[in-house]
C-alpha atoms as a PDB file:
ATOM      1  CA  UNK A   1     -12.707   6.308 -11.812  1.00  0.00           C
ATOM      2  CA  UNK A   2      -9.568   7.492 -10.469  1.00  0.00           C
ATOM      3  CA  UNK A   3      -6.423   8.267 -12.868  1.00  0.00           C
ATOM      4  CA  UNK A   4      -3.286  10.135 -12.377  1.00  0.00           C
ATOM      5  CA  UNK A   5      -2.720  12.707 -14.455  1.00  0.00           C
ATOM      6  CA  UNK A   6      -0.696  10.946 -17.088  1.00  0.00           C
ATOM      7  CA  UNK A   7      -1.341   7.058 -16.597  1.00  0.00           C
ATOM      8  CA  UNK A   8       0.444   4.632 -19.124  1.00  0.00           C
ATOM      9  CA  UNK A   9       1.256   1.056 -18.725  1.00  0.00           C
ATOM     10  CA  UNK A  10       3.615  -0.156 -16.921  1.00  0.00           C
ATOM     11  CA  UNK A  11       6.773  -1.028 -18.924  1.00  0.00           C
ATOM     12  CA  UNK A  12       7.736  -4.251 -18.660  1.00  0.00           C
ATOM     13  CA  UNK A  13       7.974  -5.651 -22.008  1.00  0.00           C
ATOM     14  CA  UNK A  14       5.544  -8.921 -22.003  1.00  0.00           C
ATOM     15  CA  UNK A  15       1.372  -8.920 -22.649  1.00  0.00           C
ATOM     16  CA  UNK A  16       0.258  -8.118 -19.410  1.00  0.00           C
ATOM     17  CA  UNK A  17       1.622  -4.666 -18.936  1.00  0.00           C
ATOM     18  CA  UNK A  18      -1.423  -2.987 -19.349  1.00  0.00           C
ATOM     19  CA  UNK A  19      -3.012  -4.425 -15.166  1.00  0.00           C
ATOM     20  CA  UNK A  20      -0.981  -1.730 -13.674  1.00  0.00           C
ATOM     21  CA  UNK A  21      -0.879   1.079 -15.456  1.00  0.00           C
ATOM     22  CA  UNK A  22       2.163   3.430 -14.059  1.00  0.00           C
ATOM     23  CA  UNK A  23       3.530   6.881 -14.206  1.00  0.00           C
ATOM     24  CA  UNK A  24       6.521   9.160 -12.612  1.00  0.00           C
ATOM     25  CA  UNK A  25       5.597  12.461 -12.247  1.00  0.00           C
ATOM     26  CA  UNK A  26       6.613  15.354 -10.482  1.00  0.00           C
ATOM     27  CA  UNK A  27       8.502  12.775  -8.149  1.00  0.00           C
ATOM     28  CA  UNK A  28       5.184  11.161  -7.596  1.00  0.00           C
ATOM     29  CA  UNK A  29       4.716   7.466  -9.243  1.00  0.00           C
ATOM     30  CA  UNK A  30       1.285   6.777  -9.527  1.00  0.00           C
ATOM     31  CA  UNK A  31       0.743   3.030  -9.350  1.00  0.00           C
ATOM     32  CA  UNK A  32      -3.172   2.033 -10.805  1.00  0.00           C
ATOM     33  CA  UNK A  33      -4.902  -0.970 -10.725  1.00  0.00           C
ATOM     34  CA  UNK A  34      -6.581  -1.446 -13.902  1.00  0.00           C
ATOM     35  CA  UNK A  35      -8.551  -4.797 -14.076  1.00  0.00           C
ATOM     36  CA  UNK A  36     -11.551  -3.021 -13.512  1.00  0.00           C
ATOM     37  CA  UNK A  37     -13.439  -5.901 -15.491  1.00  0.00           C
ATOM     38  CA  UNK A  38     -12.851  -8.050 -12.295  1.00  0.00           C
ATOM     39  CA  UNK A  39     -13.188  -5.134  -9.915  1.00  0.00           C
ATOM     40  CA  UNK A  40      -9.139  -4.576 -10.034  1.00  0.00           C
ATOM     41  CA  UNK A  41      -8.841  -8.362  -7.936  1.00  0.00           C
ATOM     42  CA  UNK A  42      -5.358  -9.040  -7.702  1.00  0.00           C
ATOM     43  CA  UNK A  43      -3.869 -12.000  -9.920  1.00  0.00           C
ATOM     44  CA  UNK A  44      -0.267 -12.956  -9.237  1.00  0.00           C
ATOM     45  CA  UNK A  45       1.415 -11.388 -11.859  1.00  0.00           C
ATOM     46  CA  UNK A  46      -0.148  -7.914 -11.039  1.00  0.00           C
ATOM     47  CA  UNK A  47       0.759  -8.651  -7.286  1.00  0.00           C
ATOM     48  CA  UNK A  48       4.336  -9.220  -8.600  1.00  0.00           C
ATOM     49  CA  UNK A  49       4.334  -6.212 -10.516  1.00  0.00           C
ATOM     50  CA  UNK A  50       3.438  -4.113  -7.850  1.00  0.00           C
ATOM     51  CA  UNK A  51       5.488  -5.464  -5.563  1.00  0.00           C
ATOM     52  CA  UNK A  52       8.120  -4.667  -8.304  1.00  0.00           C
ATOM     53  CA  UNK A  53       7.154  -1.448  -8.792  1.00  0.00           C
ATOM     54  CA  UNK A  54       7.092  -0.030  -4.998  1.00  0.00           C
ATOM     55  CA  UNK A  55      10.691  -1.338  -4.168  1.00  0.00           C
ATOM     56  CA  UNK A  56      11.611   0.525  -7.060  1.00  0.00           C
ATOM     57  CA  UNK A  57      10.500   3.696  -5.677  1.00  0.00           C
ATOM     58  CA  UNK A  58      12.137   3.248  -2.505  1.00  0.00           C
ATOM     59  CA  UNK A  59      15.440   2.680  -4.725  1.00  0.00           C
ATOM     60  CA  UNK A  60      14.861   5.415  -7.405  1.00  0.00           C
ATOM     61  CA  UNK A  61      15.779   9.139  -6.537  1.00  0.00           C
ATOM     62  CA  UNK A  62      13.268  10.678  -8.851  1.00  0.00           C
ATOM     63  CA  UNK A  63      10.321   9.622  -6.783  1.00  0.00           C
ATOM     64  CA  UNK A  64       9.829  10.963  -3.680  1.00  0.00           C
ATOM     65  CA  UNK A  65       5.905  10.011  -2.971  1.00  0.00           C
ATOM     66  CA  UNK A  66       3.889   6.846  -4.458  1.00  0.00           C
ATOM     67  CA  UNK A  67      -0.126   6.688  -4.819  1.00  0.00           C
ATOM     68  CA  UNK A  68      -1.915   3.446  -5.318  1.00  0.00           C
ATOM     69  CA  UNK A  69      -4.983   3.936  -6.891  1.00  0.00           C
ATOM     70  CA  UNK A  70      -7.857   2.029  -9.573  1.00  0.00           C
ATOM     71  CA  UNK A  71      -9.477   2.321 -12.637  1.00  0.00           C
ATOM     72  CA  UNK A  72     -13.433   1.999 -12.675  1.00  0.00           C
ATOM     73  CA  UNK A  73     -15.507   1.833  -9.903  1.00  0.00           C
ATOM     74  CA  UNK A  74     -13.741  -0.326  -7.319  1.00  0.00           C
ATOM     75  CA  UNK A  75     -10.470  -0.154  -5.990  1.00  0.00           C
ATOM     76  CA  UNK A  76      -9.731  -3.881  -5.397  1.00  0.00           C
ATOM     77  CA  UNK A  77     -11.593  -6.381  -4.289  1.00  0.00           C
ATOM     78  CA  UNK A  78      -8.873  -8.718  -2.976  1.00  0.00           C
ATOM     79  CA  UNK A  79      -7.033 -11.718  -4.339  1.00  0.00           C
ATOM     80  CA  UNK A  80      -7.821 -13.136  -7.805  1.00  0.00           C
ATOM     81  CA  UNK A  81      -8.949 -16.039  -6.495  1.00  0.00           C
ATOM     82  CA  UNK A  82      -9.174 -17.980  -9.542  1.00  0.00           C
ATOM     83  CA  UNK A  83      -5.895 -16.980 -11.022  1.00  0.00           C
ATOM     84  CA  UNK A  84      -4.386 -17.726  -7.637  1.00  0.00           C
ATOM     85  CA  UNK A  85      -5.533 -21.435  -7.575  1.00  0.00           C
ATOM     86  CA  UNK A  86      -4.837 -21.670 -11.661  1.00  0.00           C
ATOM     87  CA  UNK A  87      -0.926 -20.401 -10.269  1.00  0.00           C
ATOM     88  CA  UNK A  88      -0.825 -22.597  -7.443  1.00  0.00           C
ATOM     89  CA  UNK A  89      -1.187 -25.666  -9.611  1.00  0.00           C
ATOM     90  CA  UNK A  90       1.327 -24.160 -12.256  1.00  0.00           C
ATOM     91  CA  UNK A  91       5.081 -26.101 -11.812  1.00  0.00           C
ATOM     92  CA  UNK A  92       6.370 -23.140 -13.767  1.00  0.00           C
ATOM     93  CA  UNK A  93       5.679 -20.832 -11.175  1.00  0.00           C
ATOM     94  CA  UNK A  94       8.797 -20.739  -8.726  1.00  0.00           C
ATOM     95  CA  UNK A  95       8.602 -22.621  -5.607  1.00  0.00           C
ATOM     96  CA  UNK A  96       6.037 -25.059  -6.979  1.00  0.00           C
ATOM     97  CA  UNK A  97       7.029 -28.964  -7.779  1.00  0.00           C
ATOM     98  CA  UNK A  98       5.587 -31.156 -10.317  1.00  0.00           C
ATOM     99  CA  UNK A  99       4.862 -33.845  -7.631  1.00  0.00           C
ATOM    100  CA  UNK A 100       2.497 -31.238  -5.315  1.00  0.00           C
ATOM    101  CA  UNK A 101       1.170 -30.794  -8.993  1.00  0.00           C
ATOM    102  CA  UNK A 102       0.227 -34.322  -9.150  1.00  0.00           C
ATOM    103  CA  UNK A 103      -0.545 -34.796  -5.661  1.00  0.00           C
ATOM    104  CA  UNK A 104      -2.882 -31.911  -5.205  1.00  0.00           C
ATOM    105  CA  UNK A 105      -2.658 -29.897  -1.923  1.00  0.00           C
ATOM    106  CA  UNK A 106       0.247 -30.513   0.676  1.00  0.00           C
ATOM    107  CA  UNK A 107       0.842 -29.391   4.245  1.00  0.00           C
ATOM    108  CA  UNK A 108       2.190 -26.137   4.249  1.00  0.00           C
ATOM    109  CA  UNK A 109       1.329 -25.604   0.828  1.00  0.00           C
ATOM    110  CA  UNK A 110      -1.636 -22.630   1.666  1.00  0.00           C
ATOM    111  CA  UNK A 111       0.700 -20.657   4.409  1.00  0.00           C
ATOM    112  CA  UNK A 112       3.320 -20.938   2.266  1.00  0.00           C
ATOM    113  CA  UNK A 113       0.828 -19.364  -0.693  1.00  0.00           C
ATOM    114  CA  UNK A 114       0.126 -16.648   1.685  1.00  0.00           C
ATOM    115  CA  UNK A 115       3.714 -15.920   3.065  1.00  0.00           C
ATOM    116  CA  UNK A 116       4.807 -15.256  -0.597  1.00  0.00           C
ATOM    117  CA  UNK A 117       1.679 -13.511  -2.101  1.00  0.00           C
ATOM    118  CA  UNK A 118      -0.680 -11.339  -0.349  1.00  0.00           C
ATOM    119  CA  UNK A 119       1.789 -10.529   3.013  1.00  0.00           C
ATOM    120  CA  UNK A 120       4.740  -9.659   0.669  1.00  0.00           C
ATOM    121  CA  UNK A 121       2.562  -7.443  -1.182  1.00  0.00           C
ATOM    122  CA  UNK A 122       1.837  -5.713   2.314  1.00  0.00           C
ATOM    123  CA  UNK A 123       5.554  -5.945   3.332  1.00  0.00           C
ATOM    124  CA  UNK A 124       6.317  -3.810   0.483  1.00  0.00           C
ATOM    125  CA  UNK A 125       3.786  -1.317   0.927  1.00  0.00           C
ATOM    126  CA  UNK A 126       4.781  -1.211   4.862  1.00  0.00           C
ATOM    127  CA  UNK A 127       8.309  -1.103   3.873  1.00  0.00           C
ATOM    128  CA  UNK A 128       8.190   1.146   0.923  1.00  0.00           C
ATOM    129  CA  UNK A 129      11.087   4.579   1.362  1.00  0.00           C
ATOM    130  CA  UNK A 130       9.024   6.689   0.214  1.00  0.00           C
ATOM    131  CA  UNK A 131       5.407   7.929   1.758  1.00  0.00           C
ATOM    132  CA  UNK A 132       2.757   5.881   0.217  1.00  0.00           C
ATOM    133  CA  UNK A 133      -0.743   7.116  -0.269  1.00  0.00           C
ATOM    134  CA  UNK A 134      -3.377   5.159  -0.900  1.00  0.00           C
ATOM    135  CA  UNK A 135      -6.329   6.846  -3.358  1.00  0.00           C
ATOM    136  CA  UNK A 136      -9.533   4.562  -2.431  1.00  0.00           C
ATOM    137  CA  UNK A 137     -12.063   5.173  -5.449  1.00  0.00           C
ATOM    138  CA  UNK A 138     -14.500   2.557  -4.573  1.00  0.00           C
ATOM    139  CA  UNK A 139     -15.025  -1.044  -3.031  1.00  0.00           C
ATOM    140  CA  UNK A 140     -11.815  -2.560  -1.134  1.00  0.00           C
ATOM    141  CA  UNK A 141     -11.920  -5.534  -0.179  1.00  0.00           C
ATOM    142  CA  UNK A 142     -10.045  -8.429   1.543  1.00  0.00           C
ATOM    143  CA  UNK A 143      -6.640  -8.035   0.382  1.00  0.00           C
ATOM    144  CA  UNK A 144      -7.871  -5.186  -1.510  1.00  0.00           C
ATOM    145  CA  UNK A 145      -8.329  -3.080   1.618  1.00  0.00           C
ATOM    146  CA  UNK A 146      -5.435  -3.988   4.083  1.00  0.00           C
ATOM    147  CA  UNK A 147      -3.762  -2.951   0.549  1.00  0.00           C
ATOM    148  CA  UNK A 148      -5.147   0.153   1.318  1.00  0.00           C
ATOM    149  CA  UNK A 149      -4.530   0.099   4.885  1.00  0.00           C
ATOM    150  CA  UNK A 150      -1.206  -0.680   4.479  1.00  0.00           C
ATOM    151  CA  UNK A 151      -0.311   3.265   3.287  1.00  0.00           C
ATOM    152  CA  UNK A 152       0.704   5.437   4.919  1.00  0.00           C
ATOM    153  CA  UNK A 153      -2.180   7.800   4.070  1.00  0.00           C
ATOM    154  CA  UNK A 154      -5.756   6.957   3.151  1.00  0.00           C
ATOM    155  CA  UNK A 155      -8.256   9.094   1.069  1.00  0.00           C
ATOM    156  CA  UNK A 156     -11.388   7.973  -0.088  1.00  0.00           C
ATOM    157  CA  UNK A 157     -13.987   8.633  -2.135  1.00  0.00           C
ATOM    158  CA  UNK A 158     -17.023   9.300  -0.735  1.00  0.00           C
ATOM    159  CA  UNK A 159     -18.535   6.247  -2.816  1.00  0.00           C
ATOM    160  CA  UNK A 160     -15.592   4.137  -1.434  1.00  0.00           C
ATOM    161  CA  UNK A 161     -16.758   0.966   0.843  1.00  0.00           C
ATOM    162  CA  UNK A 162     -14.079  -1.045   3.221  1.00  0.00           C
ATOM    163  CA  UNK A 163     -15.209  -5.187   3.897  1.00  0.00           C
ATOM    164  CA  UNK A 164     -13.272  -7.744   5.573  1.00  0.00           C
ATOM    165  CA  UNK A 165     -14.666 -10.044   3.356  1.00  0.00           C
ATOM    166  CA  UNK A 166     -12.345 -13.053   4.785  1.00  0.00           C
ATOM    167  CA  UNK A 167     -15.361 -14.315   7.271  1.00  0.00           C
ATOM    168  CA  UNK A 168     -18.205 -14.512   4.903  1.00  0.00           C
ATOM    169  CA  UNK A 169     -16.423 -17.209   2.541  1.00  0.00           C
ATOM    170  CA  UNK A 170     -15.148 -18.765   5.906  1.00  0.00           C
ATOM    171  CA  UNK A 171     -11.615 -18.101   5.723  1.00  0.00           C
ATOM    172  CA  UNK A 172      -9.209 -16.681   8.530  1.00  0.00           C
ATOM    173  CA  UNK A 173      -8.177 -12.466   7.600  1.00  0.00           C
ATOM    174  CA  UNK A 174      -4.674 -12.866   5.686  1.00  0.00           C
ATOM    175  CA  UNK A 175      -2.861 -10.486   3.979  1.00  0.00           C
ATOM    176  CA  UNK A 176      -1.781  -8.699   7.103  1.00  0.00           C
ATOM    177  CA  UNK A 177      -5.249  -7.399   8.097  1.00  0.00           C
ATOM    178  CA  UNK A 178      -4.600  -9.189  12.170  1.00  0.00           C
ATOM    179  CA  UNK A 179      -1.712  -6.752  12.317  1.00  0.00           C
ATOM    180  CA  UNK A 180      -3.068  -3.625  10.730  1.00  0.00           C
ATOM    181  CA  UNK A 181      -6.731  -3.760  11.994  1.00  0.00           C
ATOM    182  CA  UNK A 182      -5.801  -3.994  15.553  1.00  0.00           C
ATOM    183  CA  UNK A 183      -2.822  -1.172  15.129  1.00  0.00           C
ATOM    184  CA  UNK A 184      -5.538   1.432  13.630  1.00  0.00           C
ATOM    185  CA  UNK A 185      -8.971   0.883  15.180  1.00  0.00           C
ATOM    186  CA  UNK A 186      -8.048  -1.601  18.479  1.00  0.00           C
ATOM    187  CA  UNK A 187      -8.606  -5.051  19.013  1.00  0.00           C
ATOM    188  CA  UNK A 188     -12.253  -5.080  19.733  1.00  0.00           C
ATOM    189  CA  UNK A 189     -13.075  -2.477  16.501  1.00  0.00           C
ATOM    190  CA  UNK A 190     -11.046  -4.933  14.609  1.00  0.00           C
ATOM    191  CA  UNK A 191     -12.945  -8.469  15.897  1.00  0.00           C
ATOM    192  CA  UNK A 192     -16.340  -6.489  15.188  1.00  0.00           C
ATOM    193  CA  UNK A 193     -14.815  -5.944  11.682  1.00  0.00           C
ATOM    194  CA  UNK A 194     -13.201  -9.252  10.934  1.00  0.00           C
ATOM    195  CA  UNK A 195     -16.075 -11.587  12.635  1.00  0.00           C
ATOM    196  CA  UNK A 196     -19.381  -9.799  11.084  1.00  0.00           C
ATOM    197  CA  UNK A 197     -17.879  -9.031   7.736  1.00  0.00           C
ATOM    198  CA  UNK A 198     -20.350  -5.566   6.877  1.00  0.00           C
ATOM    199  CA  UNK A 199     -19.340  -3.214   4.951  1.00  0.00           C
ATOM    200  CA  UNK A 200     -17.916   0.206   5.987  1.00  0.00           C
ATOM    201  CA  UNK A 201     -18.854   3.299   4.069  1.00  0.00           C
ATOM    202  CA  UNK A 202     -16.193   5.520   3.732  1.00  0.00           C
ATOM    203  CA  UNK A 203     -17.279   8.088   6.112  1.00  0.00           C
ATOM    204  CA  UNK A 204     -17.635   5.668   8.634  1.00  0.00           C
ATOM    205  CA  UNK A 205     -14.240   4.029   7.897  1.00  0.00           C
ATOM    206  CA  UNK A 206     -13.242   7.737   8.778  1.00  0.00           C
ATOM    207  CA  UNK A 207     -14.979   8.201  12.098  1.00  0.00           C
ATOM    208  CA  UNK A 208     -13.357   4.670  12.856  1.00  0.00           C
ATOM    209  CA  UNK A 209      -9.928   6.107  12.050  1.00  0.00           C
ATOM    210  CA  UNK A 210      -9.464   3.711   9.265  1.00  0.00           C
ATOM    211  CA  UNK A 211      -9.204   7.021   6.770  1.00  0.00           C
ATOM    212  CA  UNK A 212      -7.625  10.440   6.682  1.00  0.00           C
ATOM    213  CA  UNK A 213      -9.874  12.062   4.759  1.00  0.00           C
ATOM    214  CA  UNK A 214     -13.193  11.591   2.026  1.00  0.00           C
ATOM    215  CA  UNK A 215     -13.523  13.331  -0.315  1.00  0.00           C
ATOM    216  CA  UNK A 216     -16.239  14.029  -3.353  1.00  0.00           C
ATOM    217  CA  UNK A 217     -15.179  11.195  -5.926  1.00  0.00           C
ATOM    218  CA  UNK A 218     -14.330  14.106  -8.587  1.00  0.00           C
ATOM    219  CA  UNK A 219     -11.737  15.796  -6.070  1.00  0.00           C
ATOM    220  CA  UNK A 220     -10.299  12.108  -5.177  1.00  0.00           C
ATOM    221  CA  UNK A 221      -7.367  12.437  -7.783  1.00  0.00           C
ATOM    222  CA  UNK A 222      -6.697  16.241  -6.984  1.00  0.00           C
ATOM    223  CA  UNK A 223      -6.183  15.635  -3.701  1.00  0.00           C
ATOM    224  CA  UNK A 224      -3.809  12.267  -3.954  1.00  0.00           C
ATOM    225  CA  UNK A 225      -1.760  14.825  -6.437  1.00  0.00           C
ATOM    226  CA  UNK A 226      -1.908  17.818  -3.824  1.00  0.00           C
ATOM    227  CA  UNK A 227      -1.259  15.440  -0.985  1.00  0.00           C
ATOM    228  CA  UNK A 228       1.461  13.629  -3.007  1.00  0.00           C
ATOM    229  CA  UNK A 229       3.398  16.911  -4.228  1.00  0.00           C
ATOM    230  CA  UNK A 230       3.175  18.130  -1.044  1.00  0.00           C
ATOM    231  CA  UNK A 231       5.378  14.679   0.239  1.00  0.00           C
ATOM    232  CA  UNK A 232       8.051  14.906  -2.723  1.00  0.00           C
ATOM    233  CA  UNK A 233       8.570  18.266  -1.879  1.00  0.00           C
ATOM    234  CA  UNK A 234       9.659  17.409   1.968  1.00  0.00           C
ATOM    235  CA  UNK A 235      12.444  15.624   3.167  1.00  0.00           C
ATOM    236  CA  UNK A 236      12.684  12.675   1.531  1.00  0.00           C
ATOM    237  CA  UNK A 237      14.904  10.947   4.108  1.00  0.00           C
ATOM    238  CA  UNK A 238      13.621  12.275   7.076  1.00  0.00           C
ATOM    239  CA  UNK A 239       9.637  10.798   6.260  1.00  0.00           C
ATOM    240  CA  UNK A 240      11.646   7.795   5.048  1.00  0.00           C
ATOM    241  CA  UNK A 241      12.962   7.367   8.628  1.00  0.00           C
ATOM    242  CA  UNK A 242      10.020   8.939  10.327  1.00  0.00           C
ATOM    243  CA  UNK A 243       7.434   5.999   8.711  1.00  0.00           C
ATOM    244  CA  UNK A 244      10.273   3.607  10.084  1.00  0.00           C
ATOM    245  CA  UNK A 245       9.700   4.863  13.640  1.00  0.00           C
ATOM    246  CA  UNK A 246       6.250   4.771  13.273  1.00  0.00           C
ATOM    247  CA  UNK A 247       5.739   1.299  11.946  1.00  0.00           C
ATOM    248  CA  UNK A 248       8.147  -0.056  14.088  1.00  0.00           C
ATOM    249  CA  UNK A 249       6.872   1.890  17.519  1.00  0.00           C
ATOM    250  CA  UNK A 250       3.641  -0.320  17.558  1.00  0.00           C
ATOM    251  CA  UNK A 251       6.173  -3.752  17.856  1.00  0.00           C
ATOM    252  CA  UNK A 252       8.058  -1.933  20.847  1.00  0.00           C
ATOM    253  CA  UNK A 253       8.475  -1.151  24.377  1.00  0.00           C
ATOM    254  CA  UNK A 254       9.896   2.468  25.340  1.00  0.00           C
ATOM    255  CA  UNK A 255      13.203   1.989  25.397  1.00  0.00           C
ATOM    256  CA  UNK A 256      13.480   0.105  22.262  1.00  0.00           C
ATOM    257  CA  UNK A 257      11.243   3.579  20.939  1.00  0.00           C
ATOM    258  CA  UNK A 258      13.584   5.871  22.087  1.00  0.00           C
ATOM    259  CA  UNK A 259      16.618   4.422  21.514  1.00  0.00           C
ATOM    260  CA  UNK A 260      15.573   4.181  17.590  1.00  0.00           C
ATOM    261  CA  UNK A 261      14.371   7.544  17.444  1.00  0.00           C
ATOM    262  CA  UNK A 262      17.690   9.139  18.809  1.00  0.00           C
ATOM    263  CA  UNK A 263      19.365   6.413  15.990  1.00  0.00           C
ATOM    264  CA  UNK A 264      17.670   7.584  13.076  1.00  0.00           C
ATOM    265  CA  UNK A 265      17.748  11.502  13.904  1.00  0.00           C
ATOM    266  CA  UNK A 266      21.680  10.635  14.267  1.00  0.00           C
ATOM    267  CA  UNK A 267      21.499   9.111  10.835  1.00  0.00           C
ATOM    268  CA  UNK A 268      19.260  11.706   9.562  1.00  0.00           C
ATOM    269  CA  UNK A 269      21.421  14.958  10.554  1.00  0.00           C
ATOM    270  CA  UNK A 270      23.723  13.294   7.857  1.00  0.00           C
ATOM    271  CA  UNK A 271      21.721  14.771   4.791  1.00  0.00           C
ATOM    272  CA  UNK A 272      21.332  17.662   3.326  1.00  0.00           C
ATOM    273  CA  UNK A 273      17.992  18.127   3.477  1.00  0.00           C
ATOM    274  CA  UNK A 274      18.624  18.348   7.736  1.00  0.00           C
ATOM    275  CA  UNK A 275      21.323  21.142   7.070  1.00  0.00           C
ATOM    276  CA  UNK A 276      18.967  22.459   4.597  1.00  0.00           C
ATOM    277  CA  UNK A 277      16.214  22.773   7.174  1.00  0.00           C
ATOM    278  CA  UNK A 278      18.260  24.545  10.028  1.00  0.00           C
ATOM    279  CA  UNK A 279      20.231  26.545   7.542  1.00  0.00           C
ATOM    280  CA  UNK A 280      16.713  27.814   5.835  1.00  0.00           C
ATOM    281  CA  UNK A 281      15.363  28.524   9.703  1.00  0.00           C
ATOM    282  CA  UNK A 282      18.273  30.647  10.857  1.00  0.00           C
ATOM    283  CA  UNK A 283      18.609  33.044   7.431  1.00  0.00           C
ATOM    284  CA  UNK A 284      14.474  33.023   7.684  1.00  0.00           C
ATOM    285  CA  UNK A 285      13.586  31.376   4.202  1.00  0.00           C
ATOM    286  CA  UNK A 286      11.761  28.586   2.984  1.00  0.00           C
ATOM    287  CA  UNK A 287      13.476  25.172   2.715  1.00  0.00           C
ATOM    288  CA  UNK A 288      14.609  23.976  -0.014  1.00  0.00           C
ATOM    289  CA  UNK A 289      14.019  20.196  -0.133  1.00  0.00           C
ATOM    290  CA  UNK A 290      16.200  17.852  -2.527  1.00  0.00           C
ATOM    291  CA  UNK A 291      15.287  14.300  -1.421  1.00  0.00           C
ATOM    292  CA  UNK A 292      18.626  13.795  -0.131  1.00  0.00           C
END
């Protein structure tokens, strides 16, 4: 099981608060699953709530890292498939009509499922301000691993597994996994993974590149913090903009590259953190970070 320090649910005032259980912490929010009883699969409530929960990190000073993590002994195993269909029939959930209620399925109805569930859940994790670190403690799965994925660092335990689980109930990868897959292991790694559907133990997921490090499952949470601490120390703008570049790199040619890295070191140099870093160089003394 992997726990931050001081978990707690996550206050939003209704009966469900206690699926993501949340904490701030040394500028560190720690974000954990905890539906362990369905192997932390991801209902739509929880996906809103995290969702919720990472653009208010990017918007909230006090945090300056995030780590996603689980209770029990998987880390997600992807979509809540049974909650989603139960939602998808529900005219009380936005952007659902009574007459695709009565009607069943309509065109457009499934990509339109997907375009506001699983792939804004990755959007925020992609787009999240702050660095984003993703504490693997077991099985992830479908959604549950391009959730994963998605951060900007990956540790795992050594008990962790990684399946693209998509091909073996006969469904197309969703949830971003064409776009990450392909970006962290190539093209052909990525068909291998998406068309046989095995399972990836950790270490292999970190021979494959998949995973910066794996670690012993009682060292998991110790490292996420030391890794974590380490971030909200830093410049909090300048990772902010340097995960920009990076993300956006992979979608552009050299020019484009360039022209956004002179950009954001222009926008950058605006902060104090930047004067804080040259002034700390030139008297000889360690910088001073304040995430701004």
């Amino acid at each position: 099981m992997s726990l931050s320090p001081r978990d707690k649910p996550l206050d939003r005032g209704g009966p469900d608060d206690s699926v993501i259980l949340h904490t701030t912490d040394n500028g560190v929010s720690w974000i954990t699953l905890n539906r362990p009883e369905v192997m932390n699969a991801i209902a739509p409530e929880q996906r809103e709530l995290l969702i919720s929960q990472l653009s208010g990190a990017s918007a909230d000073p006090a945090v300056r890292a995030v780590v996603i993590t689980a209770t029990g002994a998987a880390f997600c195993a992807g979509a809540d498939l049974r909650a989603t269909a139960s939602s998808a029939m529900d005219p009380a959930v936005p952007g659902v009509s009574a007459a695709s209620v009565a009607s069943g399925r309509l065109p457009g109805d499934v990509a339109r499922t997907i375009r506001r569930g699983a792939q804004r859940l990755i959007a925020a994790v992609l787009d999240c301000e702050k660095p984003v670190i993703a504490a693997v403690n077991g099985t992830a799965a479908g959604l549950g691993a391009h959730l994963a994925l998605a951060c900007d660092l990956v540790l795992a335990a050594e008990s962790a597994t990684f399946v693209e689980v998509f091909v073996r109930r006969g469904l197309v990868p969703d949830g971003g996994g064409a776009y990450l897959l392909p970006r962290l292991v190539g093209p052909q790694r990525a068909k291998e993974l998406m068309f046989f559907g095995d399972a990836l133990t950790a270490a292999e997921a970190e021979r494959m590149g998949l995973v910066n490090r794996v670690v012993a499952g009682a060292g998991l949470t110790a490292t996420a913090l030391s890794w974590a601490e380490r971030l909200a120390t830093g410049p909090t703008r300048a990772l902010a903009l340097t995960k920009q570049l990076v993300n956006a790199s992979l979608d552009s040619d050299r020019a484009a590259a360039f022209a956004a890295e002179a950009a954001a070191q222009e926008i950058n140099m605006t902060t104090e953190d930047a004067r804080e870093g040259v002034k700390s160089f030139l008297e000889h003394r360690s910088p001073a970070y304040r995430g701004h």
